[in-house]
C-alpha atoms as a PDB file:
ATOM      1  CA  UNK A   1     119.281 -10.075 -32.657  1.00  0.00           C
ATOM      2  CA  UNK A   2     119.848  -6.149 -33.955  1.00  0.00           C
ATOM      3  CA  UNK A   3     116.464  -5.744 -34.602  1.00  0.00           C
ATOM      4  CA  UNK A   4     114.957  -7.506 -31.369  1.00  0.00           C
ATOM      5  CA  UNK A   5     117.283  -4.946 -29.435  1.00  0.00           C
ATOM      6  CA  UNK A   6     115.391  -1.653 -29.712  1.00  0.00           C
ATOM      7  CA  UNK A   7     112.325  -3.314 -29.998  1.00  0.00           C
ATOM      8  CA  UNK A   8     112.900  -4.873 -25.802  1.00  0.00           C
ATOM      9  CA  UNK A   9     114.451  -1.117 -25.239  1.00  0.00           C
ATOM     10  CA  UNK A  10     111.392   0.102 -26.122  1.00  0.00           C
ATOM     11  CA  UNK A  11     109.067  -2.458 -24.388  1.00  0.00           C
ATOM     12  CA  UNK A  12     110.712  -1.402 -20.992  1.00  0.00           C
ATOM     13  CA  UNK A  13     111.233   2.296 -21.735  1.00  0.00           C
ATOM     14  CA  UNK A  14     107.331   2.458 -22.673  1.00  0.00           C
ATOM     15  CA  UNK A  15     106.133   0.650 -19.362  1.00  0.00           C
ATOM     16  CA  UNK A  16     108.794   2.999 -17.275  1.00  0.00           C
ATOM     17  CA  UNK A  17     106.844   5.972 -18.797  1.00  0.00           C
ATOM     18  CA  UNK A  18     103.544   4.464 -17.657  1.00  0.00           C
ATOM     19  CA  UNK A  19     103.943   3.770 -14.677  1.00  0.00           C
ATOM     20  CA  UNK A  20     105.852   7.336 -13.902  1.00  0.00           C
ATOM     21  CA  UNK A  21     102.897   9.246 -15.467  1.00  0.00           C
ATOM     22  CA  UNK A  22     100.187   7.231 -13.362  1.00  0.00           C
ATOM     23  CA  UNK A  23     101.893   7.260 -10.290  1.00  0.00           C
ATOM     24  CA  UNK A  24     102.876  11.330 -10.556  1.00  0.00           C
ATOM     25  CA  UNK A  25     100.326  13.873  -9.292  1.00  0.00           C
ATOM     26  CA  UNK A  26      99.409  16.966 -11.525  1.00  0.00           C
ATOM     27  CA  UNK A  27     101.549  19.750 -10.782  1.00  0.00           C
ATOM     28  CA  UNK A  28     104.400  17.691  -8.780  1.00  0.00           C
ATOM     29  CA  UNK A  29     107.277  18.204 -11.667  1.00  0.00           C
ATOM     30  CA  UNK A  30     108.348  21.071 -11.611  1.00  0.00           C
ATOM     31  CA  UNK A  31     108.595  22.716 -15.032  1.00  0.00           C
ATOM     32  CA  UNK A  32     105.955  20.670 -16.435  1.00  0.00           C
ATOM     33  CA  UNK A  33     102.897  21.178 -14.442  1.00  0.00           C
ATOM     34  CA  UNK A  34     100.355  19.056 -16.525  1.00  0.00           C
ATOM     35  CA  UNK A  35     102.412  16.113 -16.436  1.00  0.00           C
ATOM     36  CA  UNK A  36     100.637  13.022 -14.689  1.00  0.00           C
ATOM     37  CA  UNK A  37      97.246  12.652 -13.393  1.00  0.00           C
ATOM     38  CA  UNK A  38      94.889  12.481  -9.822  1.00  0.00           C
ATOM     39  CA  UNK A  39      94.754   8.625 -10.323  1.00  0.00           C
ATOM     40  CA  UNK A  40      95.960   8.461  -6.322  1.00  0.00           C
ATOM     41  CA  UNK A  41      93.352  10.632  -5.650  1.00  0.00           C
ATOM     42  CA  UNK A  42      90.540   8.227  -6.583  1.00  0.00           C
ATOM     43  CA  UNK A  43      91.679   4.887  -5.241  1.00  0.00           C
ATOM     44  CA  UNK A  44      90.594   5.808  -1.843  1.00  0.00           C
ATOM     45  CA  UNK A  45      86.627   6.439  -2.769  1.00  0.00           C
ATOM     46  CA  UNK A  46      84.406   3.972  -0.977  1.00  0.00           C
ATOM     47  CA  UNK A  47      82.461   2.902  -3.711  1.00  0.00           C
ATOM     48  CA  UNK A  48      84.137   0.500  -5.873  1.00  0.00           C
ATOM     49  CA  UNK A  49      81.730   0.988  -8.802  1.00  0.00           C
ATOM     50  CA  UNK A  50      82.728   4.463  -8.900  1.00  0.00           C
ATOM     51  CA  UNK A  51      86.599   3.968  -8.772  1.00  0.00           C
ATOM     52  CA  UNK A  52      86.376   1.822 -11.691  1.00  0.00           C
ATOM     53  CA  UNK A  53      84.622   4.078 -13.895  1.00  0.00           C
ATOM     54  CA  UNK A  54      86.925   7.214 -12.262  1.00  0.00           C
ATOM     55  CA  UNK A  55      90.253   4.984 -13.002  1.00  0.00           C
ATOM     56  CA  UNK A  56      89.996   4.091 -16.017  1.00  0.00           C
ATOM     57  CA  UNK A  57      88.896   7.322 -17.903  1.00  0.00           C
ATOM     58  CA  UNK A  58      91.732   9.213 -15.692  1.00  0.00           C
ATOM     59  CA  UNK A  59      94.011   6.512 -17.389  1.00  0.00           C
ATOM     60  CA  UNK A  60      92.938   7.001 -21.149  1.00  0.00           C
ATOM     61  CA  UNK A  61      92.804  10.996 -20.808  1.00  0.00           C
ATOM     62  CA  UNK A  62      96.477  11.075 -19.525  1.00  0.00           C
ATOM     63  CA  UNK A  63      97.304   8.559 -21.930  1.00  0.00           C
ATOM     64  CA  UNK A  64      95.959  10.053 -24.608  1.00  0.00           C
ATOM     65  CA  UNK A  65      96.878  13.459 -23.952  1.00  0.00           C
ATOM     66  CA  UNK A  66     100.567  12.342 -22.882  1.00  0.00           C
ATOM     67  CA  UNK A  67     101.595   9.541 -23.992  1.00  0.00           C
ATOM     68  CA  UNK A  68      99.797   9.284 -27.478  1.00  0.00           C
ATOM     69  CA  UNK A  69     101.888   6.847 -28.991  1.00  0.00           C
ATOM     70  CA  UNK A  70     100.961   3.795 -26.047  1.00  0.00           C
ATOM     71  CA  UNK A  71      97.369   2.558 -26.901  1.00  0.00           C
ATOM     72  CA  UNK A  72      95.688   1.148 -23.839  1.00  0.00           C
ATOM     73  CA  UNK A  73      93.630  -2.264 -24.921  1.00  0.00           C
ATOM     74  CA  UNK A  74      91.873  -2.658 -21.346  1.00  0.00           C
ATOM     75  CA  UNK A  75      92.227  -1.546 -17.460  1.00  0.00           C
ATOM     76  CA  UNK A  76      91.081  -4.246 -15.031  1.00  0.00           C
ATOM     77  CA  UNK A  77      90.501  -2.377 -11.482  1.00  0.00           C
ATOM     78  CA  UNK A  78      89.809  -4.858  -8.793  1.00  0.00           C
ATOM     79  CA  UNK A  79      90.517  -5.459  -5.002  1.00  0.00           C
ATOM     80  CA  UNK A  80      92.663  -8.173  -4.033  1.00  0.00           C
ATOM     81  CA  UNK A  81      91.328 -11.617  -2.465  1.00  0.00           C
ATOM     82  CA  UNK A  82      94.027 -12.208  -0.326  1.00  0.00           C
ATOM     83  CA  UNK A  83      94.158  -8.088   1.073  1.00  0.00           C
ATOM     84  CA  UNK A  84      90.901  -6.619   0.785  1.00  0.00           C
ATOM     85  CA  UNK A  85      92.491  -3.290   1.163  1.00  0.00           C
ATOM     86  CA  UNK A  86      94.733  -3.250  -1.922  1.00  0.00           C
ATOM     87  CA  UNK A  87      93.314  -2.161  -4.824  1.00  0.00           C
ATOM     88  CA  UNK A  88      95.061  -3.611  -8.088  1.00  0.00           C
ATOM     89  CA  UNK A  89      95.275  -1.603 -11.389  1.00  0.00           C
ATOM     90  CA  UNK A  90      95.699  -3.426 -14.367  1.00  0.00           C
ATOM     91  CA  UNK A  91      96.787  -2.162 -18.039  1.00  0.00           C
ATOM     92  CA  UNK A  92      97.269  -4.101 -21.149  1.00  0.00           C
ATOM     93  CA  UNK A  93      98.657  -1.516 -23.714  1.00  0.00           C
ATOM     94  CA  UNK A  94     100.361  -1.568 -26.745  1.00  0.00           C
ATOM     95  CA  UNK A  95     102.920   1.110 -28.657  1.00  0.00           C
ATOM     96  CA  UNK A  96     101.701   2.336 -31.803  1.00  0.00           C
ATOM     97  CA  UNK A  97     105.162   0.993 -33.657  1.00  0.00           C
ATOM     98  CA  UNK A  98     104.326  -2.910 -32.417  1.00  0.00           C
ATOM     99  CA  UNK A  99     100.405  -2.450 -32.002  1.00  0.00           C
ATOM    100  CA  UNK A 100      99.413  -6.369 -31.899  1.00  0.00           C
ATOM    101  CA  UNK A 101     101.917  -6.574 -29.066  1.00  0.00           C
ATOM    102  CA  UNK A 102     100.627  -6.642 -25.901  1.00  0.00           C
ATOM    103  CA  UNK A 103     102.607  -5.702 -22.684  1.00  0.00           C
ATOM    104  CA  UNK A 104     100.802  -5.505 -18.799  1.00  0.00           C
ATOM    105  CA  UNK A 105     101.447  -2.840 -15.813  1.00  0.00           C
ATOM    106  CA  UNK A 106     100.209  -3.630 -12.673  1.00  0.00           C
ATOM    107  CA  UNK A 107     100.038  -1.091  -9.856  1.00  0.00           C
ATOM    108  CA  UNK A 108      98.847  -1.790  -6.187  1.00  0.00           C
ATOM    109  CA  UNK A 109      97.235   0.287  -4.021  1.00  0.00           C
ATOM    110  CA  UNK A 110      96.871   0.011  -0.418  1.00  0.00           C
ATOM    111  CA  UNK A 111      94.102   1.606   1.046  1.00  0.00           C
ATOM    112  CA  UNK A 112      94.454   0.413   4.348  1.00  0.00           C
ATOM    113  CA  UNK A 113      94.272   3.764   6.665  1.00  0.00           C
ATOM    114  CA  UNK A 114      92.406   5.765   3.844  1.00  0.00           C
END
């Protein structure tokens, strides 16, 4: 059970990271200006096509450039059947020290009032 310990500490520290650096604007910590990304910015376009495309190569640049260790397998952008004005964001990543396992973040968007 040792060994399963950090590897579960881990698991949840990596989605907490995530999910803070998605859901932080550029330039809204103070001290370190670069940290997040404009991924609120794009969920309102009209197009869906176009906030697809937008969302996920905002995702793998901030990723990439600030979280290099989590390696993002796929983003899934779609609108949901039930709300047609929430706008779900899925990422299956893994963390470079367990990279066959998979975890999933899910963020929801409502656009309603956009």
């Amino acid at each position: 059970t040792k060994k399963a310990w950090p590897a579960k500490i881990h698991k949840q520290n990596s989605i907490k990271v995530l999910r803070n650096l998605l859901l932080t604007s550029k330039g809204e910590r103070v001290g370190q200006p670069d940290f997040g990304c404009d991924l609120t910015d794009v969920i309102f376009e009209q197009d869906m096509s176009k906030i697809k495309n937008k969302v996920e190569e905002i995702i793998n640049e901030a990723v990439t450039n600030q979280l290099p260790y989590i390696l993002i397998n796929d983003i899934f952008v779609t609108t949901d059947k039930r709300n047609p004005n929430t706008i779900n964001v899925q990422i299956e990543f893994s963390v470079s020290l367990q990279p066959d396992i998979f975890e999933t973040l899910l963020l929801q968007f409502n656009t309603a009032g956009a």
